[in-house]
Protein backbone atom coordinates (compact mmCIF):
# COMPACT_ATOMS: atom_id res chain seq x y z
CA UNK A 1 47.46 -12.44 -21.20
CA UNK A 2 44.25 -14.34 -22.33
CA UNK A 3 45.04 -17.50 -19.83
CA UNK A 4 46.41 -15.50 -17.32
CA UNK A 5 42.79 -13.65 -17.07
CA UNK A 6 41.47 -17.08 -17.42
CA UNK A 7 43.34 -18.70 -14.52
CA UNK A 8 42.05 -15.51 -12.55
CA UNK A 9 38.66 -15.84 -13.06
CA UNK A 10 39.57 -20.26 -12.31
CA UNK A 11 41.22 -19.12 -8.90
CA UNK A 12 37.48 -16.97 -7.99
CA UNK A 13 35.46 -19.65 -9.14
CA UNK A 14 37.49 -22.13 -6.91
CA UNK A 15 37.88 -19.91 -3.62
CA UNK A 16 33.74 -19.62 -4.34
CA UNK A 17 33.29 -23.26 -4.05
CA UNK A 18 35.67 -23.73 -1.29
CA UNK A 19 33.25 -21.36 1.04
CA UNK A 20 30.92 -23.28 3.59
CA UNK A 21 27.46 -23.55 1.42
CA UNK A 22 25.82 -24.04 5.16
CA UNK A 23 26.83 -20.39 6.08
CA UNK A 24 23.56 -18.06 6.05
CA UNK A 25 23.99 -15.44 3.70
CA UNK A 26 24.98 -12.51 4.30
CA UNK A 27 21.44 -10.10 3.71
CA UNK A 28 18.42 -11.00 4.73
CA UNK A 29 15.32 -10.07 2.37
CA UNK A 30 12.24 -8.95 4.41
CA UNK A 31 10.31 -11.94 3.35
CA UNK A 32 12.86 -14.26 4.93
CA UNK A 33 12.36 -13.00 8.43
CA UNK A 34 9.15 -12.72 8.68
CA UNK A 35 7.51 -14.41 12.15
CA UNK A 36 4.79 -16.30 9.13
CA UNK A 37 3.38 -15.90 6.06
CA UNK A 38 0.04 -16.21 5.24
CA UNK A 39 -1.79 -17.05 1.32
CA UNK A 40 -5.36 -15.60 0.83
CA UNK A 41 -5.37 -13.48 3.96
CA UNK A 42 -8.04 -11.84 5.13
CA UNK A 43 -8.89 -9.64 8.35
CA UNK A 44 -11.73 -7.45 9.67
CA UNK A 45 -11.13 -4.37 11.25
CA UNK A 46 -13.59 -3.39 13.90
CA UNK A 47 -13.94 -0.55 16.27
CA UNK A 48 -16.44 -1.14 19.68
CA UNK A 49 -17.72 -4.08 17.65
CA UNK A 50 -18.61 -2.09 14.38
CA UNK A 51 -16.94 -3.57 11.09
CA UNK A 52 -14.72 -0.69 9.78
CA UNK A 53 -12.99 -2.25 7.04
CA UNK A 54 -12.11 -5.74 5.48
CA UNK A 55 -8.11 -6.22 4.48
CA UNK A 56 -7.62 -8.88 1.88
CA UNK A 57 -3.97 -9.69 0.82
CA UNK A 58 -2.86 -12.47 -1.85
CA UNK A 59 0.02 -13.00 0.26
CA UNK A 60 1.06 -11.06 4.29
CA UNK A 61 4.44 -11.09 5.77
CA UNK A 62 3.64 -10.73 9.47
CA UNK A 63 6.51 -9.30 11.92
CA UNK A 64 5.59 -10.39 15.56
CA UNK A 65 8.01 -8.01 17.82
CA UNK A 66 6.68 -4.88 15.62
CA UNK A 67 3.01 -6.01 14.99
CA UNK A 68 3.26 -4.96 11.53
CA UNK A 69 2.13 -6.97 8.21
CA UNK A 70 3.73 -6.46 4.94
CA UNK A 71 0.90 -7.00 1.90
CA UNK A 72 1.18 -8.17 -1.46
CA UNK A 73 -2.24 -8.03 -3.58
CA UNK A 74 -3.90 -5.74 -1.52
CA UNK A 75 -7.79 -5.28 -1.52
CA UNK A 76 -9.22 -2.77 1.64
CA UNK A 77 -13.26 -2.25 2.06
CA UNK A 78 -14.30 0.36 3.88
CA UNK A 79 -17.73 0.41 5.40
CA UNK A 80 -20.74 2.38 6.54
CA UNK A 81 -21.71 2.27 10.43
CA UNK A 82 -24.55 0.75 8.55
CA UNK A 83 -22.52 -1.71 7.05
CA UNK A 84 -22.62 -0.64 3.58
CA UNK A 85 -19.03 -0.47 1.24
CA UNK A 86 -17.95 2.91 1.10
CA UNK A 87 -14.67 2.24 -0.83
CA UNK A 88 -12.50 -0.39 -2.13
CA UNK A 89 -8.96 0.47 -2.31
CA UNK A 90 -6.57 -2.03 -4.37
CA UNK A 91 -2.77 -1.76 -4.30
CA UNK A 92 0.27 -3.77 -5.40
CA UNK A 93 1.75 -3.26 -1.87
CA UNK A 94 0.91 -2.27 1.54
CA UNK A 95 1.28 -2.25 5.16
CA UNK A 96 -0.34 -3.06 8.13
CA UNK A 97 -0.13 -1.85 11.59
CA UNK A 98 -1.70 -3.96 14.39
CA UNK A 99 -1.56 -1.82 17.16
CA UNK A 100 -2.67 0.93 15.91
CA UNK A 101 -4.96 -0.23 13.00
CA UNK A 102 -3.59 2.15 10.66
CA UNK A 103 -2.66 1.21 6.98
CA UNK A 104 -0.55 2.10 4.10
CA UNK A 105 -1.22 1.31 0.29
CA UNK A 106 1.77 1.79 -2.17
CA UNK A 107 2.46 1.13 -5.93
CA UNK A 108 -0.68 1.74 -8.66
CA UNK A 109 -3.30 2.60 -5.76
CA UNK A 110 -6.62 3.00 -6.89
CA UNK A 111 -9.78 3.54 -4.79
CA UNK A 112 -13.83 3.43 -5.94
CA UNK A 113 -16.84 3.90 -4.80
CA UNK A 114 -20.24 2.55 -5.08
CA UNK A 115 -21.27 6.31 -6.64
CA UNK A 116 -18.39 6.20 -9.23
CA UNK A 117 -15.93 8.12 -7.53
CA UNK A 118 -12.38 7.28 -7.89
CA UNK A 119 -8.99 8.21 -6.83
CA UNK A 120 -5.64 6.31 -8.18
CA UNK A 121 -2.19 7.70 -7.25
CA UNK A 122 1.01 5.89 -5.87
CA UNK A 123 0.97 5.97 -2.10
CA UNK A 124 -2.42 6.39 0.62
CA UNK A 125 -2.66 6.28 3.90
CA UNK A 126 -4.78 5.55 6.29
CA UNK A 127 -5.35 6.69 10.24
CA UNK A 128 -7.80 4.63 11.97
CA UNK A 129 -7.98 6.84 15.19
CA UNK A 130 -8.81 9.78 12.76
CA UNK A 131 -10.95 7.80 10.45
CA UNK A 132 -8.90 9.82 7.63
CA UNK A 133 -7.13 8.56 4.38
CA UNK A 134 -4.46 10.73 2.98
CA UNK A 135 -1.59 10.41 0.39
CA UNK A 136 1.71 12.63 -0.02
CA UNK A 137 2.08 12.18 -3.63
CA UNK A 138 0.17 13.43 -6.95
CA UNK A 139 -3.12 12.28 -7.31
CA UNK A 140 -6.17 12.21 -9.54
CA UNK A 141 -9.26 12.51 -8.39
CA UNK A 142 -12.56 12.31 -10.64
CA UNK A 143 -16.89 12.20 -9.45
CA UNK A 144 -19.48 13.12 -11.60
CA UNK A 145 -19.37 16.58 -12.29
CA UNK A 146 -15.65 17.20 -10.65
CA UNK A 147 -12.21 16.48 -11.52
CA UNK A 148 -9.17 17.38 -9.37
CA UNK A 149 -5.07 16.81 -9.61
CA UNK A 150 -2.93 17.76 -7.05
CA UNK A 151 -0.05 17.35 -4.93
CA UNK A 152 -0.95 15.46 -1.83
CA UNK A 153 -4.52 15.08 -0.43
CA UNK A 154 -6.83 14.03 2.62
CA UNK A 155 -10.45 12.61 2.46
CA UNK A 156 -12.64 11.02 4.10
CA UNK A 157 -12.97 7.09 3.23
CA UNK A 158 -15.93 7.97 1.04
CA UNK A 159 -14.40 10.12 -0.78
CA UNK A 160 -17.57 12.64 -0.07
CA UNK A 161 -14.86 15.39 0.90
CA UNK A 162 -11.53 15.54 -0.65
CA UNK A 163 -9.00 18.23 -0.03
CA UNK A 164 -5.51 19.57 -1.50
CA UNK A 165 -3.47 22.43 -0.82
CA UNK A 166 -1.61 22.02 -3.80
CA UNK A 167 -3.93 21.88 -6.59
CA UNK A 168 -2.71 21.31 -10.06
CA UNK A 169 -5.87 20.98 -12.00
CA UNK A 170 -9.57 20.34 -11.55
CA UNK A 171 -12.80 20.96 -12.34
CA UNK A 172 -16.33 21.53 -10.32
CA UNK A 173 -19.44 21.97 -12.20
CA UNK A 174 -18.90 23.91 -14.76
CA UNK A 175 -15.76 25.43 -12.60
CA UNK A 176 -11.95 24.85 -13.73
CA UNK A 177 -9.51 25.07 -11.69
CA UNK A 178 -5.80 25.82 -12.92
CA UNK A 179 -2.51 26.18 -11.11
């Protein structure tokens, strides 16, 4: 029974090497179809000539027919009409949309500000036109004097404002909040 297994497992190994190695495979991982790929990237965002926000990326996947960029490493400053940071936003992941300037941050997000504010959770978003960020998952959010876990939020990209409607947890002042 024990060659007869054996000459089984031969036979695969044989019909294996007698396929075409020039045939493409199969799948396609994103990374292989992407239009080019760019190391160190960086890109300012601007609206009527006013710096919004800086996207850095250790390495962008950009998609030409969808004007999207897949990020690895990503690093997004938001600024001031002044020109002052706001926030700095890191994430494992993201995306980028071109035509509409909106962007998504995904896997151990985490975004500070200058005043020591600070919000991590796993997934944020961000609409240019509205000039909001928001996220659909649980969140932690903690400023001097206030602490606040939910479900889902939207702020603004100072973090001045944030909002939940599903609170879990928090604290304002000397305030708590429970669920």
């Amino acid at each position: 029974m024990r060659s007869a297994t054996t000459a089984g497992w031969g036979m695969l190994v044989l019909a294996a090497l007698a396929c075409d190695a020039g045939e493409p495979p199969i799948t396609v991982a994103a990374p292989d179809t992407a239009d080019q790929v760019l190391f160190g990237m960086g890109h300012t965002v601007t609206v009527e000539g006013v710096r919004r926000a800086r996207v850095e990326a250790d390495t962008a996947y950009f998609y030409q027919n969808s004007q999207v960029a897949e990020l690895v490493g990503v690093t997004v400053e938001f600024f001031s009409d002044e020109g002052a940071v706001t926030s700095t936003v890191t994430s494992l992941e993201g995306t980028y949309l071109w035509r509409t300037g909106n962007m998504e941050a995904r896997g151990d997000v985490v975004a500070v500000t200058p005043d020591d504010r600070r919000l991590t959770t796993s997934i944020l978003r961000y609409d240019q036109a509205a000039d909001r960020l928001s996220g659909p998952e649980q969140f932690v959010f903690d400023a001097p004097e206030q602490h606040l876990e939910g479900d889902g939020f939207t702020a603004d990209p100072d973090f001045r404002n944030v909002f939940t409607d599903r609170p879990r947890r928090g604290r304002v002042g000397e305030v708590d909040l429970e669920r």
